[in-house]
Structures are given as structure tokens and as C-alpha cells.
Protein backbone atom coordinates (compact mmCIF):
# COMPACT_ATOMS: atom_id res chain seq x y z
CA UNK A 1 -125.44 -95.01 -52.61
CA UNK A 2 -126.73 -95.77 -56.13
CA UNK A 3 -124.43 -97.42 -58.77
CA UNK A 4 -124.62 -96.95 -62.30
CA UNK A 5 -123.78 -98.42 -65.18
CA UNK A 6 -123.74 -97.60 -68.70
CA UNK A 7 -125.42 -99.84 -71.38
CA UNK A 8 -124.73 -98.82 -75.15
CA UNK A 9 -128.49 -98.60 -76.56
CA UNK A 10 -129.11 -100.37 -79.20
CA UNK A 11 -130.12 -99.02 -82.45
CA UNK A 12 -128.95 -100.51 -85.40
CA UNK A 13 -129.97 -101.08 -89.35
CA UNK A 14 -133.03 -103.15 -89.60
CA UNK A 15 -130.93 -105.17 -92.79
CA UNK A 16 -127.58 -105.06 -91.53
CA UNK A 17 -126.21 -109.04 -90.17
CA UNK A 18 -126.60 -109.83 -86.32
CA UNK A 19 -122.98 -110.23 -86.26
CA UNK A 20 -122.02 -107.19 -87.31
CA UNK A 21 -124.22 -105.22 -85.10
CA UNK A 22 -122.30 -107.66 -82.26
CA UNK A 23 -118.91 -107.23 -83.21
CA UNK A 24 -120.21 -103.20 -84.12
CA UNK A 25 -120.77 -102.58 -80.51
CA UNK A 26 -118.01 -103.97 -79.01
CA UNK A 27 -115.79 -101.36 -81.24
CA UNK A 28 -114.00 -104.48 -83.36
CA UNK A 29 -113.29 -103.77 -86.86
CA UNK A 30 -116.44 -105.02 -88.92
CA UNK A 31 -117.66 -105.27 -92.55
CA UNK A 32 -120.47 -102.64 -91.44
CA UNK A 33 -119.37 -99.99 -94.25
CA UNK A 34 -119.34 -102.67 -96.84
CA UNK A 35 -122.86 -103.69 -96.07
CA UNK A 36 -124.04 -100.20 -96.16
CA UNK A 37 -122.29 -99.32 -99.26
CA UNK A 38 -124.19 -102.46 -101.09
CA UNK A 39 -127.42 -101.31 -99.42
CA UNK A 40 -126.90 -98.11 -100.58
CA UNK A 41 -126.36 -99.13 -104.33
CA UNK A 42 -128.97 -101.79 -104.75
CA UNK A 43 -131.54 -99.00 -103.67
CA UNK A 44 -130.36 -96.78 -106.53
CA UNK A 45 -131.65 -99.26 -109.16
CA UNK A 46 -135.31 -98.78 -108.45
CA UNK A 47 -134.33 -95.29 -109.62
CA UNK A 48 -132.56 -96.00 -112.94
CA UNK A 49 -135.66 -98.52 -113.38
CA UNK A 50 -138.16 -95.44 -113.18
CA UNK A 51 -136.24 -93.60 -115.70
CA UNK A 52 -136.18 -96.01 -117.90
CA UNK A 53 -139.83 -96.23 -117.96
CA UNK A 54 -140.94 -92.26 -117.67
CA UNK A 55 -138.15 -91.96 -120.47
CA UNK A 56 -140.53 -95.12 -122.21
CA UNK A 57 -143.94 -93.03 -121.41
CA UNK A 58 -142.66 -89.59 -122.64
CA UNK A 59 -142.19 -90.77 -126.07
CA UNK A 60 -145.45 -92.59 -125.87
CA UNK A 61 -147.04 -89.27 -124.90
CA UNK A 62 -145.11 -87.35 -127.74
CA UNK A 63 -146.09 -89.65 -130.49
CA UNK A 64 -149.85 -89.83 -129.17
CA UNK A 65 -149.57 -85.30 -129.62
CA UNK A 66 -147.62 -85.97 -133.17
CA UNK A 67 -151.12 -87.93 -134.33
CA UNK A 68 -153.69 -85.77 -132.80
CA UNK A 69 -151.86 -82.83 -134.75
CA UNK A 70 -151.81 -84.66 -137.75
CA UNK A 71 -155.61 -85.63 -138.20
């Protein structure tokens, strides 16, 4: 006879807390969402960031055109 038994695998969020993945598994209520939903909002500000500057090196580019026309 063989006897099995199941073992939740493990995957979880590289950044998320230890404890959370703990609690996480045993089905508790945790403050997994909440970390996520930071997470996900500090990696938006990279993107604003990058605006900023293309935004920066557009009119750069325009006023660079403006001269060559005018000479």
C-alpha cells in the first residue's frame, strides 16, 4: 500500500515578507494584497520618471530642428 500526502508547493513573491507567505499558506487572513498593491505602485514611478525625461528630450530635439532651420 502506498500513502500519500499532499504538500502545498511553494511558490511565492520573491519581495513579499516571510510571514506572510507563512500565514498565506495556511489560508489565515494576511496583509498579502496590501503588499502587492504597494509593489505594484512603487513600480509605476520608474514610468512617470521616463516621461518626464523623453517629455525633457523632445523639446531638446525640437529646439535643436527650430535652429538648424533658422541658419
Amino acid at each position: 500500500m502506498v500513502v500519500a500526502t499532499w504538500t502545498p508547493k511553494k511558490n511565492t513573491a520573491a519581495k513579499l515578507k516571510n510571514a506572510a507567505h507563512a500565514t498565506a499558506i495556511f489560508g489565515e487572513r494576511t496583509l498579502v494584497d496590501i503588499t502587492v498593491a504597494i509593489e505594484l505602485a512603487a513600480s509605476f514611478i520608474p514610468f512617470r520618471k521616463s516621461k518626464i525625461r523623453a517629455m525633457e528630450i523632445v523639446i531638446i530635439i525640437k529646439v535643436s530642428i527650430k535652429k538648424l532651420h533658422e541658419n
